[in-house]
Protein backbone atom coordinates (compact mmCIF):
# COMPACT_ATOMS: atom_id res chain seq x y z
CA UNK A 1 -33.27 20.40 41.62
CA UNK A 2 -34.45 21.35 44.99
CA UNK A 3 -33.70 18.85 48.16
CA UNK A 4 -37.72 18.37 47.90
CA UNK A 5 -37.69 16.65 44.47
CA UNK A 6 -37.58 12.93 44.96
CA UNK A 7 -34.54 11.47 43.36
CA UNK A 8 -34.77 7.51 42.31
CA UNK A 9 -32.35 5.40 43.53
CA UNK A 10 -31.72 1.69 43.53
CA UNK A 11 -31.74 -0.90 46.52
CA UNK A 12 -27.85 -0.23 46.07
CA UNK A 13 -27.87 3.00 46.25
CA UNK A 14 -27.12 3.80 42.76
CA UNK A 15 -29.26 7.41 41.39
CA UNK A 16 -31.24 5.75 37.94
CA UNK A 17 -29.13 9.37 36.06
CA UNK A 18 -25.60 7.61 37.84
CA UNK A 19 -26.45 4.30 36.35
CA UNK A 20 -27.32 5.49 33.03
CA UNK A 21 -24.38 7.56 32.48
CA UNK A 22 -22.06 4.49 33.52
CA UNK A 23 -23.96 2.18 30.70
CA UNK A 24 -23.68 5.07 28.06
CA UNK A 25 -19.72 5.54 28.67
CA UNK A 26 -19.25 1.61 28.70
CA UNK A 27 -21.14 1.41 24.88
CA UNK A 28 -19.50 4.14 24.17
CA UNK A 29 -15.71 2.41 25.02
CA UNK A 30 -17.16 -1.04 23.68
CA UNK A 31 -18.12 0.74 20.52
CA UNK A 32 -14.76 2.28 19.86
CA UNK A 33 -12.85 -0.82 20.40
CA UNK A 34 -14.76 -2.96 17.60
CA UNK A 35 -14.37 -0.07 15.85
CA UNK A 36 -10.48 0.34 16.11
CA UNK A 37 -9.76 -3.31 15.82
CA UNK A 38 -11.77 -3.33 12.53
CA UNK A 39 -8.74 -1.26 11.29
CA UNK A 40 -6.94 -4.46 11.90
CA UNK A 41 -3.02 -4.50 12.32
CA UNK A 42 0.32 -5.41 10.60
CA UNK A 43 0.16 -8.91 12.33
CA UNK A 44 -3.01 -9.65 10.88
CA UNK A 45 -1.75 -8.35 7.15
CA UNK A 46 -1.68 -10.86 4.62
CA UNK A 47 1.60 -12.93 3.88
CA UNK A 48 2.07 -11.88 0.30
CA UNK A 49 5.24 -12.71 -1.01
CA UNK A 50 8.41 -14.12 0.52
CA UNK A 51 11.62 -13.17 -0.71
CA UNK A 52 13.37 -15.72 -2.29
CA UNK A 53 16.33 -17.58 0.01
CA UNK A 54 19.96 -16.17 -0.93
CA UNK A 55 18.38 -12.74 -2.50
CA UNK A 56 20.27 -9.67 -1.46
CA UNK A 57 19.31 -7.97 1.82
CA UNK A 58 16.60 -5.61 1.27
CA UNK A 59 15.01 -7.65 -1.71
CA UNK A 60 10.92 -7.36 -1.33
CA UNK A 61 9.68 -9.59 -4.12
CA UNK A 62 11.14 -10.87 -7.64
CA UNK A 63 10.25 -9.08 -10.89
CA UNK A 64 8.53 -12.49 -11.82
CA UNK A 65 5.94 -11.78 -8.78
CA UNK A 66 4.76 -8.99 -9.81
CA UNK A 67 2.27 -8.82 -12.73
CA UNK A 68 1.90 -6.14 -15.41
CA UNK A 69 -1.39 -4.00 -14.55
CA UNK A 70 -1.16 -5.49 -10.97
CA UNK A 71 0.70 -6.00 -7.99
CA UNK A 72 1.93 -7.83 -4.62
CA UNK A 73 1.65 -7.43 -1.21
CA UNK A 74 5.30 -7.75 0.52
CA UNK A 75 5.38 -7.09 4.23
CA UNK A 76 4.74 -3.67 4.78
CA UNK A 77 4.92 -2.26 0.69
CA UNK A 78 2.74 -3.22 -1.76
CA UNK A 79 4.17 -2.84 -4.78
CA UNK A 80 2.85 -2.51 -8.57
CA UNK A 81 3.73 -2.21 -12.17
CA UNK A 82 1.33 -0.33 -13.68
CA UNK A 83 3.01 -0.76 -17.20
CA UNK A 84 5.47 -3.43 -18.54
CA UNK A 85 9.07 -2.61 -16.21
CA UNK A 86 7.52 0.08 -14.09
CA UNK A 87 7.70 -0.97 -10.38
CA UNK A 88 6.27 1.06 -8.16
CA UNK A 89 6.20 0.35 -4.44
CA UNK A 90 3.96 2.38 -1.70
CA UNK A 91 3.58 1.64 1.89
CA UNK A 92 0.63 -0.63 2.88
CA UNK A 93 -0.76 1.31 5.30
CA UNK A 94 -4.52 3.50 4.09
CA UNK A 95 -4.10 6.83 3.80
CA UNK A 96 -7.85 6.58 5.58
CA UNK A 97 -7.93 5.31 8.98
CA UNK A 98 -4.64 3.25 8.97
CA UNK A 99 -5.75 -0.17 8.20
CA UNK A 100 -3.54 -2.74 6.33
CA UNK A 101 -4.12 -3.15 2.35
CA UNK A 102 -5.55 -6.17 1.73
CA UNK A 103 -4.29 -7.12 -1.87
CA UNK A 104 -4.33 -5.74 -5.71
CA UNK A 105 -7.23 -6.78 -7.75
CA UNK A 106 -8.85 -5.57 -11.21
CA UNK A 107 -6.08 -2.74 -10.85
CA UNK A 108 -6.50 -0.97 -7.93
CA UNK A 109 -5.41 -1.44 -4.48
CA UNK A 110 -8.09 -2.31 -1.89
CA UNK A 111 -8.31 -1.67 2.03
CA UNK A 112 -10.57 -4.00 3.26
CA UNK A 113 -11.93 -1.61 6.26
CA UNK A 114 -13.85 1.11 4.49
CA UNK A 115 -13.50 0.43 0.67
CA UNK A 116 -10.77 2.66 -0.18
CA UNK A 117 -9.11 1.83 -3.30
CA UNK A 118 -6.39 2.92 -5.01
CA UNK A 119 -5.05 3.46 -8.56
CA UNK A 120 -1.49 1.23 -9.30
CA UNK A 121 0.56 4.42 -8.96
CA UNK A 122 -0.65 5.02 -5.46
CA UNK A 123 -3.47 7.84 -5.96
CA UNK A 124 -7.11 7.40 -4.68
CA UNK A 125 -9.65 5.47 -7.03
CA UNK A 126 -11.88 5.74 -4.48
CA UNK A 127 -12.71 6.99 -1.34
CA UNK A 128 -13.17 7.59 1.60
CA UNK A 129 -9.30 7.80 1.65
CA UNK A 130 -8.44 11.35 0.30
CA UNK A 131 -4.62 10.92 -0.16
CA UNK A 132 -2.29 9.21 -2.19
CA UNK A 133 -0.26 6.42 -0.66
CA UNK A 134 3.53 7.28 0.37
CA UNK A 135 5.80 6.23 -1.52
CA UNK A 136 8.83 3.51 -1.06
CA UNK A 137 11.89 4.05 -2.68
CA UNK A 138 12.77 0.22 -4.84
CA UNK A 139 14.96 -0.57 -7.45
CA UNK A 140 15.67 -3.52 -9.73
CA UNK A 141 18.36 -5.30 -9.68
CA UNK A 142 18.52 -8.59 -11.86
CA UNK A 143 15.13 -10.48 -11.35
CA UNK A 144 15.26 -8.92 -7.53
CA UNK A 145 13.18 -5.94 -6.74
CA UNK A 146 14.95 -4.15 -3.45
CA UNK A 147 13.81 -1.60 -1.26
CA UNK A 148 16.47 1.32 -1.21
């Protein structure tokens, strides 16, 4: 631009290429921050399953809770038994964009943010997730199922 090309400016002195550039960057920020809190957050993460009073420290559900082809939310792990005494327990955290699972249904395990789902022993059903949920070490002991 030469200094004999008119520039437009506001009453406040703001250039009209200043003021657009501010409203781009502040849709830009607003759109990133519905988008991130869409991925929700382990406060927001469904109850699940309490432990039962007087179980042994470390206990994440009771065998009772958690149904054959199915599975539990508990804290942080969801776990599953994909066939009759076969616990399985994976961290509740997609593999995706790091949202918190939202529950096991019809066999798989859903993420309520982008429609991940996942198969009871932790690998993808469906994408976009393209990994298989980490696993979490559990063992049972009695009717107690115990992280290790």
């Amino acid at each position: 631009m030469s200094s004999d090309t008119p520039t437009s400016t506001s009453p406040a002195g703001v250039s009209r290429r200043t003021f657009v550039a501010g409203a781009g960057a502040t849709a830009g920020a607003l759109t990133l921050g519905v988008a991130l809190s869409a991925c929700g957050s382990r406060e927001s993460a469904p109850a699940g399953v309490t432990p039962p009073s007087g179980a042994p420290a470390g206990t994440l559900a009771t065998v009772s809770d958690v149904p054959v082809g199915g599975g539990v939310i508990a804290g942080d792990v969801v776990i599953t038994q994909p066939r009759a005494g076969d616990y399985q327990a994976f961290n509740a955290t997609c593999t995706h964009a790091g949202c918190t699972l939202s529950g096991v249904s019809d066999g798989t395990i859903d993420c309520p943010c982008h429609g991940s789902k996942f198969h009871l022993d932790g690998t993808v059903a469906n994408g976009p997730a393209d990994r298989p949920l980490s696993k979490v070490s559990v063992r049972v002991d009695g009717s107690n199922i115990i992280r290790q």
